[in-house]
C-alpha atoms as a PDB file:
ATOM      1  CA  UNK A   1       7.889-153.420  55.804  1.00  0.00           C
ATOM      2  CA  UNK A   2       3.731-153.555  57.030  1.00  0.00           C
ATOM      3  CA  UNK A   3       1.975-156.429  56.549  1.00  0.00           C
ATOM      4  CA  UNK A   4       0.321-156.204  53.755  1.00  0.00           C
ATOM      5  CA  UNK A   5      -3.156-157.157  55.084  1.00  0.00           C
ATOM      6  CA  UNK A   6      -3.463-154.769  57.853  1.00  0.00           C
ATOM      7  CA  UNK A   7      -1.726-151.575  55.591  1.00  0.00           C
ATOM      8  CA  UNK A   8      -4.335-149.104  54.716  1.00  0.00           C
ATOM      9  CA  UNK A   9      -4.311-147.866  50.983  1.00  0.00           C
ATOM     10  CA  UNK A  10      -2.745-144.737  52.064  1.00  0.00           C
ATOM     11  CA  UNK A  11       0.143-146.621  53.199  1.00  0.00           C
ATOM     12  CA  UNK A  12       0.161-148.845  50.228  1.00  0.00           C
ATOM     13  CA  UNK A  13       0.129-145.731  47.838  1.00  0.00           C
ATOM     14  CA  UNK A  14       3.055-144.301  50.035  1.00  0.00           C
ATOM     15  CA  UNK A  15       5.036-147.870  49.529  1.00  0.00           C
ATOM     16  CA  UNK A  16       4.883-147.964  45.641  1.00  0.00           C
ATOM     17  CA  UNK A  17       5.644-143.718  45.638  1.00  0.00           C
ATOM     18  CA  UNK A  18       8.686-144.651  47.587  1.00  0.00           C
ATOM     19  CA  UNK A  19       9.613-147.361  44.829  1.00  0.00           C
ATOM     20  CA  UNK A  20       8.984-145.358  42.003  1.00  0.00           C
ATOM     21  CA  UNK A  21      11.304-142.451  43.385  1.00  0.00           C
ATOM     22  CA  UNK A  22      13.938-144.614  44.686  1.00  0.00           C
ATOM     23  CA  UNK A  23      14.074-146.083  41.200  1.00  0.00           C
ATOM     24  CA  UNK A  24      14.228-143.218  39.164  1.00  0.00           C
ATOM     25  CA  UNK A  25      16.745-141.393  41.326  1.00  0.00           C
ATOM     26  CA  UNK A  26      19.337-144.481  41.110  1.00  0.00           C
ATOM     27  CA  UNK A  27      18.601-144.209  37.680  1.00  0.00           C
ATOM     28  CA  UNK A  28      20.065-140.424  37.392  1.00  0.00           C
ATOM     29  CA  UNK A  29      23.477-139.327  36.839  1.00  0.00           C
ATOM     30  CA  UNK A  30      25.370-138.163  39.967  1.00  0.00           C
ATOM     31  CA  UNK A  31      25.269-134.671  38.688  1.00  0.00           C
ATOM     32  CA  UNK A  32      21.201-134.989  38.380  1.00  0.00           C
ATOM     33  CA  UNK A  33      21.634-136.558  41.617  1.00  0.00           C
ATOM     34  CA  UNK A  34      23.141-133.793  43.384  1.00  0.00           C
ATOM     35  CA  UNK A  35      20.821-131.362  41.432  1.00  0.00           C
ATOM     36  CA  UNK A  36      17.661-132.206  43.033  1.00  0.00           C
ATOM     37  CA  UNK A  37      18.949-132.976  46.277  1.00  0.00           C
ATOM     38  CA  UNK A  38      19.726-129.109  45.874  1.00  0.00           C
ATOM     39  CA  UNK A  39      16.366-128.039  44.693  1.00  0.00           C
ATOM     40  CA  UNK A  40      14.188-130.492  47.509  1.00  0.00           C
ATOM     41  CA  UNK A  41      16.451-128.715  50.287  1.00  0.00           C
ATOM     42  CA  UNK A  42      15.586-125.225  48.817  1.00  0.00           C
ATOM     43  CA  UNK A  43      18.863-124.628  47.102  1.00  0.00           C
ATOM     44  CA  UNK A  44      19.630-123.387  43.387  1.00  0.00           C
ATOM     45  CA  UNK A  45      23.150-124.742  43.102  1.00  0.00           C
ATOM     46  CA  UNK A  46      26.340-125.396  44.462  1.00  0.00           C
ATOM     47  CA  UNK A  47      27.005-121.627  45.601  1.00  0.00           C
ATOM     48  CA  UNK A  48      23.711-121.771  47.545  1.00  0.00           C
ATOM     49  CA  UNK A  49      25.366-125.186  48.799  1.00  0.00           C
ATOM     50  CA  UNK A  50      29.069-124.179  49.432  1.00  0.00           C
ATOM     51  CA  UNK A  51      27.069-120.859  50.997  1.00  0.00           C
ATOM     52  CA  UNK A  52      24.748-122.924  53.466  1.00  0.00           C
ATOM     53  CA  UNK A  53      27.569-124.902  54.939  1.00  0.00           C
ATOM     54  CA  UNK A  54      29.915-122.640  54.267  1.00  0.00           C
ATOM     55  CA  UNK A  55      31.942-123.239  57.863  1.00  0.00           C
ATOM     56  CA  UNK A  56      31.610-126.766  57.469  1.00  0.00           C
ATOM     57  CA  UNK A  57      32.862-127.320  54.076  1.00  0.00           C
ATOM     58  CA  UNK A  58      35.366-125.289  55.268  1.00  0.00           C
ATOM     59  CA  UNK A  59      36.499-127.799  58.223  1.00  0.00           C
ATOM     60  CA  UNK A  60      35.550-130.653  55.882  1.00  0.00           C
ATOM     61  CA  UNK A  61      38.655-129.334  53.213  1.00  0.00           C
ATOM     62  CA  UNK A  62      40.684-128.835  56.339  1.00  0.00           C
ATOM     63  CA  UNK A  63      40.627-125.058  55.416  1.00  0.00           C
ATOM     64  CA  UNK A  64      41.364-122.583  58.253  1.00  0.00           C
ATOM     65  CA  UNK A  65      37.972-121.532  59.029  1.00  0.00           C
ATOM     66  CA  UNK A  66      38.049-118.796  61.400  1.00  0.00           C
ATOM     67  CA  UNK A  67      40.669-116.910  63.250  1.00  0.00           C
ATOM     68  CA  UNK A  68      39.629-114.686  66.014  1.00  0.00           C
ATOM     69  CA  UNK A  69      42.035-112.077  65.349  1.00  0.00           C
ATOM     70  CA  UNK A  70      41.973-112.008  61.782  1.00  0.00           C
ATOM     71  CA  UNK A  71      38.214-113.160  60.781  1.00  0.00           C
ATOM     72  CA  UNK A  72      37.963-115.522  57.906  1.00  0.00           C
ATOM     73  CA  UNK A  73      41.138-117.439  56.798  1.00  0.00           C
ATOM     74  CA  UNK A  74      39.105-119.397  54.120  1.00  0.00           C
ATOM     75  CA  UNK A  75      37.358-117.581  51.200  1.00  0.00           C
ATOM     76  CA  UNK A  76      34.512-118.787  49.182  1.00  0.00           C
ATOM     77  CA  UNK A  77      36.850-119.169  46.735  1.00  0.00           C
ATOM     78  CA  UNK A  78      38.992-121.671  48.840  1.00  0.00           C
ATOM     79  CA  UNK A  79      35.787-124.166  49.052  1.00  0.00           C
ATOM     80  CA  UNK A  80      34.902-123.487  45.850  1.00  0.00           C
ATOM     81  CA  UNK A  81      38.247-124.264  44.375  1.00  0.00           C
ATOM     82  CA  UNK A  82      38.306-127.635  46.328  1.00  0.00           C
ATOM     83  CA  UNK A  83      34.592-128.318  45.282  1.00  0.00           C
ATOM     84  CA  UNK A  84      35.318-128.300  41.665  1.00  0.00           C
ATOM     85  CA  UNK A  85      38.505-130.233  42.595  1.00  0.00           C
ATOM     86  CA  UNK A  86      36.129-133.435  43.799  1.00  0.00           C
ATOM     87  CA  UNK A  87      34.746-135.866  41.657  1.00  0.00           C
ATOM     88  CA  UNK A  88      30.918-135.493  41.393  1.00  0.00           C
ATOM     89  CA  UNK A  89      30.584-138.968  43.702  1.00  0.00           C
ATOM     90  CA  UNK A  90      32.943-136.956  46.088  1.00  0.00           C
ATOM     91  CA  UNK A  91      30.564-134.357  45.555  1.00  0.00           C
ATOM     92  CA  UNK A  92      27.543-136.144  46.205  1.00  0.00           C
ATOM     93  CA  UNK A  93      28.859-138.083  49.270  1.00  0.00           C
ATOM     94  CA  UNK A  94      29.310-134.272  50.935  1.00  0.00           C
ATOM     95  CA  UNK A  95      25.564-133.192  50.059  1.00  0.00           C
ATOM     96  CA  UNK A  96      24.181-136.215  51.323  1.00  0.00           C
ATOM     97  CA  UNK A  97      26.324-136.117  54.367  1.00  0.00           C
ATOM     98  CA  UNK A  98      25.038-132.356  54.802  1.00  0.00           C
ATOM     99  CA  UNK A  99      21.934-132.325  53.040  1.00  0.00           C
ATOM    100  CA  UNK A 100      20.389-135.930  54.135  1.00  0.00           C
ATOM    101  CA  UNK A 101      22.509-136.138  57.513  1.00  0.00           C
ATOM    102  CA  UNK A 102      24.018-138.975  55.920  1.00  0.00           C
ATOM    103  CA  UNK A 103      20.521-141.127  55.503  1.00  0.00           C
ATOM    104  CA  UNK A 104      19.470-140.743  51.685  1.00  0.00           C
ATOM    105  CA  UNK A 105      16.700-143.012  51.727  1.00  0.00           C
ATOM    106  CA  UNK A 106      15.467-141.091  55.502  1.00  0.00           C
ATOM    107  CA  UNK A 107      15.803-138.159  53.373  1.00  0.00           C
ATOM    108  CA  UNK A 108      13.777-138.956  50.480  1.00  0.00           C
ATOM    109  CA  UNK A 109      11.215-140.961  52.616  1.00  0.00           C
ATOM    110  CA  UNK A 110      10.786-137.984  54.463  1.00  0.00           C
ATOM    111  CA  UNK A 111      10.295-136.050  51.683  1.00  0.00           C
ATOM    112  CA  UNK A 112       8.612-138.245  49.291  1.00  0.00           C
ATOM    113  CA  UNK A 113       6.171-136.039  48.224  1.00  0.00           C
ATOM    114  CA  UNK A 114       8.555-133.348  46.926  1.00  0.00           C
ATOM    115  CA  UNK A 115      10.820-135.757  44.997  1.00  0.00           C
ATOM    116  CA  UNK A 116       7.586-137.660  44.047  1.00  0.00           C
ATOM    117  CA  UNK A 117       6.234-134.616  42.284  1.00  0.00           C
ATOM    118  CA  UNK A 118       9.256-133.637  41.085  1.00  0.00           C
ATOM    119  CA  UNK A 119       9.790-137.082  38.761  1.00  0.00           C
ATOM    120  CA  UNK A 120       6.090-137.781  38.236  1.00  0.00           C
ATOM    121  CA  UNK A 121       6.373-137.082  34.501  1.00  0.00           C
ATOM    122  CA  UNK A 122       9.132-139.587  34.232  1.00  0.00           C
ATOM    123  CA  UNK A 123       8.007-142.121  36.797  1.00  0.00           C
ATOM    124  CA  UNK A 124       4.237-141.599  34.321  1.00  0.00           C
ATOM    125  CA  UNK A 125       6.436-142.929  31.326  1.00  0.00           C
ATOM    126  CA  UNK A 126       7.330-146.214  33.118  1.00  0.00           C
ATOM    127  CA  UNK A 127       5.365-149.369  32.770  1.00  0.00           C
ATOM    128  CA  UNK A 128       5.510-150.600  35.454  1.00  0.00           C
ATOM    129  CA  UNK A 129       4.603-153.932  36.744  1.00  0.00           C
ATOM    130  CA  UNK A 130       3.314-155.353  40.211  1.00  0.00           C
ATOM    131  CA  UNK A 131       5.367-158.505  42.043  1.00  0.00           C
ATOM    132  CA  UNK A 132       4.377-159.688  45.155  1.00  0.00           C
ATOM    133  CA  UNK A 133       3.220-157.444  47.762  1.00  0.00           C
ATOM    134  CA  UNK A 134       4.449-154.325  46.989  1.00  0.00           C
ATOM    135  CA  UNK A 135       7.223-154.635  45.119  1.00  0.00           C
ATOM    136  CA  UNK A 136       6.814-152.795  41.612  1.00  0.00           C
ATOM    137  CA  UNK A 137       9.383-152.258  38.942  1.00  0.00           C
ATOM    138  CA  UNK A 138       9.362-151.476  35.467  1.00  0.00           C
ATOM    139  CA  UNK A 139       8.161-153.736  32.688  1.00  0.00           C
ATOM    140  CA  UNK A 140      11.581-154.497  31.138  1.00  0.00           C
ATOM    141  CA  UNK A 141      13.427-154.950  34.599  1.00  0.00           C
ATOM    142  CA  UNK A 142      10.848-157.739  35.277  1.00  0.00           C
ATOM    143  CA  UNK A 143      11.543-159.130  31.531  1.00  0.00           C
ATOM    144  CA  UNK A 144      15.370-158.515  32.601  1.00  0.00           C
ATOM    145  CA  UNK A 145      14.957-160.586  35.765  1.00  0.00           C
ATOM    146  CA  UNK A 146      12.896-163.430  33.831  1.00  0.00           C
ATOM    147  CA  UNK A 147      15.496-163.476  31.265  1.00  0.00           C
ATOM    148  CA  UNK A 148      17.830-164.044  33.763  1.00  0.00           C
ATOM    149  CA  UNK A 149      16.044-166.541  35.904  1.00  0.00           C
ATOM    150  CA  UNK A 150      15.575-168.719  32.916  1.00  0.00           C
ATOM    151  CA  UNK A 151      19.370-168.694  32.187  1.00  0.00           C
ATOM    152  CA  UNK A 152      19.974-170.146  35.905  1.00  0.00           C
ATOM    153  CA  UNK A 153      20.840-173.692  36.773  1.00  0.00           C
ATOM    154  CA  UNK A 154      19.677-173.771  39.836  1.00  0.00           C
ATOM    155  CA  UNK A 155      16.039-172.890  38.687  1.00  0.00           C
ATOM    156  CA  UNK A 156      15.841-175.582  35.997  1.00  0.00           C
ATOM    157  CA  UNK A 157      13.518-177.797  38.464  1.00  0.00           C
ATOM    158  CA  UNK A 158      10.990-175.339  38.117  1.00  0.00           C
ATOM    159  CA  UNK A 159      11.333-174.814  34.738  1.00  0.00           C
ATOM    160  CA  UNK A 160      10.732-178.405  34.322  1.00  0.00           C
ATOM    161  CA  UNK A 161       7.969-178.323  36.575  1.00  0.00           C
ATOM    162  CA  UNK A 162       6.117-175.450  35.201  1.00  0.00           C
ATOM    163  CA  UNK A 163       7.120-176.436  31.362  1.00  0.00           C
ATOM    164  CA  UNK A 164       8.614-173.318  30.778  1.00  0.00           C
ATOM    165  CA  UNK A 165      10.062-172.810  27.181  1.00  0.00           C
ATOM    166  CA  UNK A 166      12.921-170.772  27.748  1.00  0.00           C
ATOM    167  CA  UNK A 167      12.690-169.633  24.474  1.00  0.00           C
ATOM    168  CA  UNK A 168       9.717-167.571  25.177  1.00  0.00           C
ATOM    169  CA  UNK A 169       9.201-164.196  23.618  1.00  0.00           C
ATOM    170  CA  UNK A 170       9.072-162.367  26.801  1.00  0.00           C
ATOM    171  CA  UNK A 171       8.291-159.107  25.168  1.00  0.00           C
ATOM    172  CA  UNK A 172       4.721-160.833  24.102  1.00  0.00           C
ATOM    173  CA  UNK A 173       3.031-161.832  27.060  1.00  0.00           C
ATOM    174  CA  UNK A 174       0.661-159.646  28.703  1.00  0.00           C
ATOM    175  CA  UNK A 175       1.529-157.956  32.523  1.00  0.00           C
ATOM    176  CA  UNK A 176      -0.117-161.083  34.104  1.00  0.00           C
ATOM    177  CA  UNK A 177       1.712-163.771  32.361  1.00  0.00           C
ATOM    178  CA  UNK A 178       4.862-161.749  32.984  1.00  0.00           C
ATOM    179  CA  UNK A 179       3.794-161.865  36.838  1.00  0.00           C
ATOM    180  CA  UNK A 180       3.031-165.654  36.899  1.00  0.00           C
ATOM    181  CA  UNK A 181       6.194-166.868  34.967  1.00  0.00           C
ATOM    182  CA  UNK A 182       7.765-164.623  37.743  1.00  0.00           C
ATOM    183  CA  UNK A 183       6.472-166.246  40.230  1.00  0.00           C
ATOM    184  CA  UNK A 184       6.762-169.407  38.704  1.00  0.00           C
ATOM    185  CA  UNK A 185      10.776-168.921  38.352  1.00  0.00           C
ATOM    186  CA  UNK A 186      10.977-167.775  41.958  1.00  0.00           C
ATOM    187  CA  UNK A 187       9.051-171.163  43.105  1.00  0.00           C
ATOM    188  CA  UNK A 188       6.086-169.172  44.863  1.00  0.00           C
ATOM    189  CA  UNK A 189       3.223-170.833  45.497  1.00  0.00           C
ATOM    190  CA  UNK A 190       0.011-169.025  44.757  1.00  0.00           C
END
Protein backbone atom coordinates (compact mmCIF):
# COMPACT_ATOMS: atom_id res chain seq x y z
CA UNK A 1 0.00 0.00 0.00
CA UNK A 2 1.62 3.97 -0.64
CA UNK A 3 2.34 5.90 2.07
CA UNK A 4 -0.17 7.88 2.66
CA UNK A 5 1.76 11.20 2.82
CA UNK A 6 3.55 11.05 -0.38
CA UNK A 7 0.16 9.48 -2.47
CA UNK A 8 -1.23 12.06 -4.71
CA UNK A 9 -5.15 12.46 -4.62
CA UNK A 10 -5.38 10.63 -7.78
CA UNK A 11 -3.97 7.71 -6.15
CA UNK A 12 -5.98 8.16 -3.07
CA UNK A 13 -9.28 8.36 -5.19
CA UNK A 14 -8.02 5.12 -7.02
CA UNK A 15 -7.47 3.38 -3.34
CA UNK A 16 -11.05 4.02 -1.95
CA UNK A 17 -12.59 3.08 -5.87
CA UNK A 18 -10.77 -0.14 -5.39
CA UNK A 19 -12.50 -0.59 -1.85
CA UNK A 20 -15.77 0.30 -2.83
CA UNK A 21 -15.72 -2.30 -5.82
CA UNK A 22 -14.03 -4.98 -4.01
CA UNK A 23 -16.79 -4.61 -1.45
CA UNK A 24 -19.70 -4.63 -3.44
CA UNK A 25 -18.57 -7.48 -5.66
CA UNK A 26 -17.97 -9.88 -2.48
CA UNK A 27 -21.19 -8.73 -1.64
CA UNK A 28 -22.91 -10.31 -4.97
CA UNK A 29 -24.16 -13.67 -5.52
CA UNK A 30 -21.84 -15.99 -7.51
CA UNK A 31 -24.22 -15.89 -10.36
CA UNK A 32 -23.98 -11.80 -10.30
CA UNK A 33 -20.46 -12.57 -9.88
CA UNK A 34 -19.92 -14.41 -12.95
CA UNK A 35 -22.34 -11.97 -14.76
CA UNK A 36 -20.23 -9.00 -14.78
CA UNK A 37 -17.07 -10.65 -15.04
CA UNK A 38 -18.86 -11.54 -18.46
CA UNK A 39 -19.98 -8.11 -19.35
CA UNK A 40 -16.28 -6.20 -18.18
CA UNK A 41 -14.53 -8.87 -20.59
CA UNK A 42 -17.02 -7.98 -23.45
CA UNK A 43 -19.16 -11.04 -23.15
CA UNK A 44 -23.14 -11.38 -23.00
CA UNK A 45 -23.30 -14.78 -21.34
CA UNK A 46 -22.14 -18.08 -20.91
CA UNK A 47 -22.44 -19.05 -24.78
CA UNK A 48 -20.24 -16.02 -25.57
CA UNK A 49 -18.06 -17.67 -22.65
CA UNK A 50 -18.20 -21.47 -23.50
CA UNK A 51 -17.68 -19.83 -27.31
CA UNK A 52 -14.42 -17.75 -26.40
CA UNK A 53 -12.66 -20.64 -24.80
CA UNK A 54 -14.31 -22.98 -26.50
CA UNK A 55 -10.95 -25.42 -26.97
CA UNK A 56 -10.07 -24.89 -23.56
CA UNK A 57 -13.18 -25.67 -21.79
CA UNK A 58 -13.03 -28.40 -23.89
CA UNK A 59 -9.52 -29.78 -22.43
CA UNK A 60 -10.63 -28.42 -19.05
CA UNK A 61 -13.89 -31.22 -19.13
CA UNK A 62 -11.36 -33.65 -20.48
CA UNK A 63 -13.51 -33.64 -23.71
CA UNK A 64 -11.79 -34.83 -26.93
CA UNK A 65 -11.08 -31.62 -28.46
CA UNK A 66 -9.81 -32.11 -31.82
CA UNK A 67 -9.01 -35.03 -33.99
CA UNK A 68 -7.09 -34.44 -37.09
CA UNK A 69 -8.85 -36.86 -39.11
CA UNK A 70 -12.20 -36.35 -37.98
CA UNK A 71 -12.35 -32.44 -36.88
CA UNK A 72 -14.19 -31.73 -33.72
CA UNK A 73 -14.90 -34.65 -31.28
CA UNK A 74 -16.51 -32.21 -28.71
CA UNK A 75 -19.68 -30.19 -29.58
CA UNK A 76 -20.85 -27.07 -28.01
CA UNK A 77 -23.25 -29.06 -26.63
CA UNK A 78 -20.65 -31.34 -24.81
CA UNK A 79 -19.26 -28.08 -22.82
CA UNK A 80 -22.39 -26.83 -22.45
CA UNK A 81 -23.84 -29.92 -20.94
CA UNK A 82 -20.87 -30.08 -18.43
CA UNK A 83 -21.22 -26.24 -17.75
CA UNK A 84 -24.68 -26.50 -16.49
CA UNK A 85 -23.48 -29.69 -14.72
CA UNK A 86 -21.01 -27.35 -12.33
CA UNK A 87 -22.02 -25.60 -9.44
CA UNK A 88 -22.00 -21.79 -10.03
CA UNK A 89 -18.62 -21.60 -7.57
CA UNK A 90 -17.33 -24.32 -10.06
CA UNK A 91 -18.47 -22.01 -12.52
CA UNK A 92 -16.94 -19.02 -11.32
CA UNK A 93 -13.55 -20.63 -10.42
CA UNK A 94 -13.35 -21.45 -14.52
CA UNK A 95 -14.15 -17.68 -15.55
CA UNK A 96 -11.79 -16.33 -13.26
CA UNK A 97 -9.20 -18.85 -14.19
CA UNK A 98 -9.96 -17.79 -17.97
CA UNK A 99 -11.29 -14.50 -17.67
CA UNK A 100 -8.87 -12.94 -14.79
CA UNK A 101 -5.87 -15.46 -15.55
CA UNK A 102 -6.53 -16.63 -12.23
CA UNK A 103 -5.82 -13.02 -10.36
CA UNK A 104 -9.41 -11.51 -9.53
CA UNK A 105 -8.30 -8.67 -7.65
CA UNK A 106 -5.31 -8.01 -10.82
CA UNK A 107 -8.34 -8.21 -12.83
CA UNK A 108 -10.55 -5.80 -11.28
CA UNK A 109 -7.61 -3.44 -10.33
CA UNK A 110 -6.86 -3.38 -13.78
CA UNK A 111 -10.07 -2.63 -14.70
CA UNK A 112 -11.37 -0.56 -11.98
CA UNK A 113 -12.88 1.90 -13.90
CA UNK A 114 -15.26 -0.42 -15.78
CA UNK A 115 -16.47 -2.31 -12.68
CA UNK A 116 -16.36 1.09 -10.85
CA UNK A 117 -18.91 2.52 -13.23
CA UNK A 118 -20.68 -0.36 -13.49
CA UNK A 119 -21.72 -0.45 -9.43
CA UNK A 120 -21.59 3.31 -8.91
CA UNK A 121 -25.34 3.47 -8.29
CA UNK A 122 -25.02 0.88 -5.61
CA UNK A 123 -21.64 1.79 -4.19
CA UNK A 124 -23.74 5.81 -4.17
CA UNK A 125 -26.30 4.07 -1.73
CA UNK A 126 -23.59 3.10 0.83
CA UNK A 127 -22.63 5.23 3.74
CA UNK A 128 -19.71 4.80 4.00
CA UNK A 129 -17.27 5.68 6.62
CA UNK A 130 -13.41 6.59 6.67
CA UNK A 131 -10.83 4.46 9.19
CA UNK A 132 -7.42 5.10 9.16
CA UNK A 133 -5.64 5.82 6.09
CA UNK A 134 -7.56 4.56 3.52
CA UNK A 135 -9.48 2.06 4.68
CA UNK A 136 -13.35 2.83 4.10
CA UNK A 137 -16.29 0.60 4.71
CA UNK A 138 -19.80 1.02 5.14
CA UNK A 139 -21.49 2.66 8.10
CA UNK A 140 -23.03 -0.50 9.62
CA UNK A 141 -19.84 -2.75 9.03
CA UNK A 142 -17.98 -0.15 11.21
CA UNK A 143 -21.07 -0.31 13.83
CA UNK A 144 -20.68 -4.26 13.21
CA UNK A 145 -16.97 -4.16 14.06
CA UNK A 146 -17.58 -1.75 17.20
CA UNK A 147 -20.23 -4.00 18.33
CA UNK A 148 -17.94 -6.61 18.22
CA UNK A 149 -14.90 -5.00 19.69
CA UNK A 150 -16.89 -4.06 22.70
CA UNK A 151 -17.97 -7.73 23.24
CA UNK A 152 -14.07 -8.73 23.40
CA UNK A 153 -12.13 -9.55 26.51
CA UNK A 154 -9.12 -8.78 25.45
CA UNK A 155 -10.12 -5.06 24.71
CA UNK A 156 -11.68 -4.41 28.12
CA UNK A 157 -8.38 -2.32 29.17
CA UNK A 158 -9.29 0.12 26.77
CA UNK A 159 -12.66 0.18 27.44
CA UNK A 160 -11.75 0.99 30.90
CA UNK A 161 -9.39 3.44 29.83
CA UNK A 162 -11.46 5.32 27.44
CA UNK A 163 -14.81 4.85 29.75
CA UNK A 164 -16.58 3.31 27.14
CA UNK A 165 -20.27 2.31 28.00
CA UNK A 166 -20.73 -0.69 26.14
CA UNK A 167 -24.16 -0.09 26.15
CA UNK A 168 -23.90 2.67 23.73
CA UNK A 169 -26.47 3.23 21.05
CA UNK A 170 -24.11 2.88 18.25
CA UNK A 171 -26.68 3.72 15.67
CA UNK A 172 -26.71 7.46 17.35
CA UNK A 173 -23.43 8.81 17.15
CA UNK A 174 -22.40 10.86 14.35
CA UNK A 175 -19.51 9.44 11.55
CA UNK A 176 -16.78 11.01 13.81
CA UNK A 177 -17.68 9.53 17.07
CA UNK A 178 -18.12 6.24 15.23
CA UNK A 179 -14.37 6.82 13.96
CA UNK A 180 -12.93 7.74 17.42
CA UNK A 181 -14.64 4.90 19.48
CA UNK A 182 -12.99 2.89 16.57
CA UNK A 183 -9.97 3.93 17.15
CA UNK A 184 -10.34 3.97 20.65
CA UNK A 185 -11.25 0.02 20.65
CA UNK A 186 -8.30 -0.68 18.38
CA UNK A 187 -5.87 1.23 21.01
CA UNK A 188 -4.60 3.86 18.30
CA UNK A 189 -3.14 6.69 19.41
CA UNK A 190 -4.12 9.89 17.69
Amino acid sequence: MNNIAVMTESEYEQIIKLQQVMYVFSKMETEAKIDVLFKIDGLNNANDFIDFYFDDLCYEFDLEDYDYNDGYQCSFKDVKNEWNSLLEDMQLDLVIKYICNDDLDEFIEEYLEQFYKHFEPEINKIHWIELMACNILPREDVIGNIKEMLATEGREYLIKKYKIDKNIDLNSLTDSELKELHYQLEGVMY
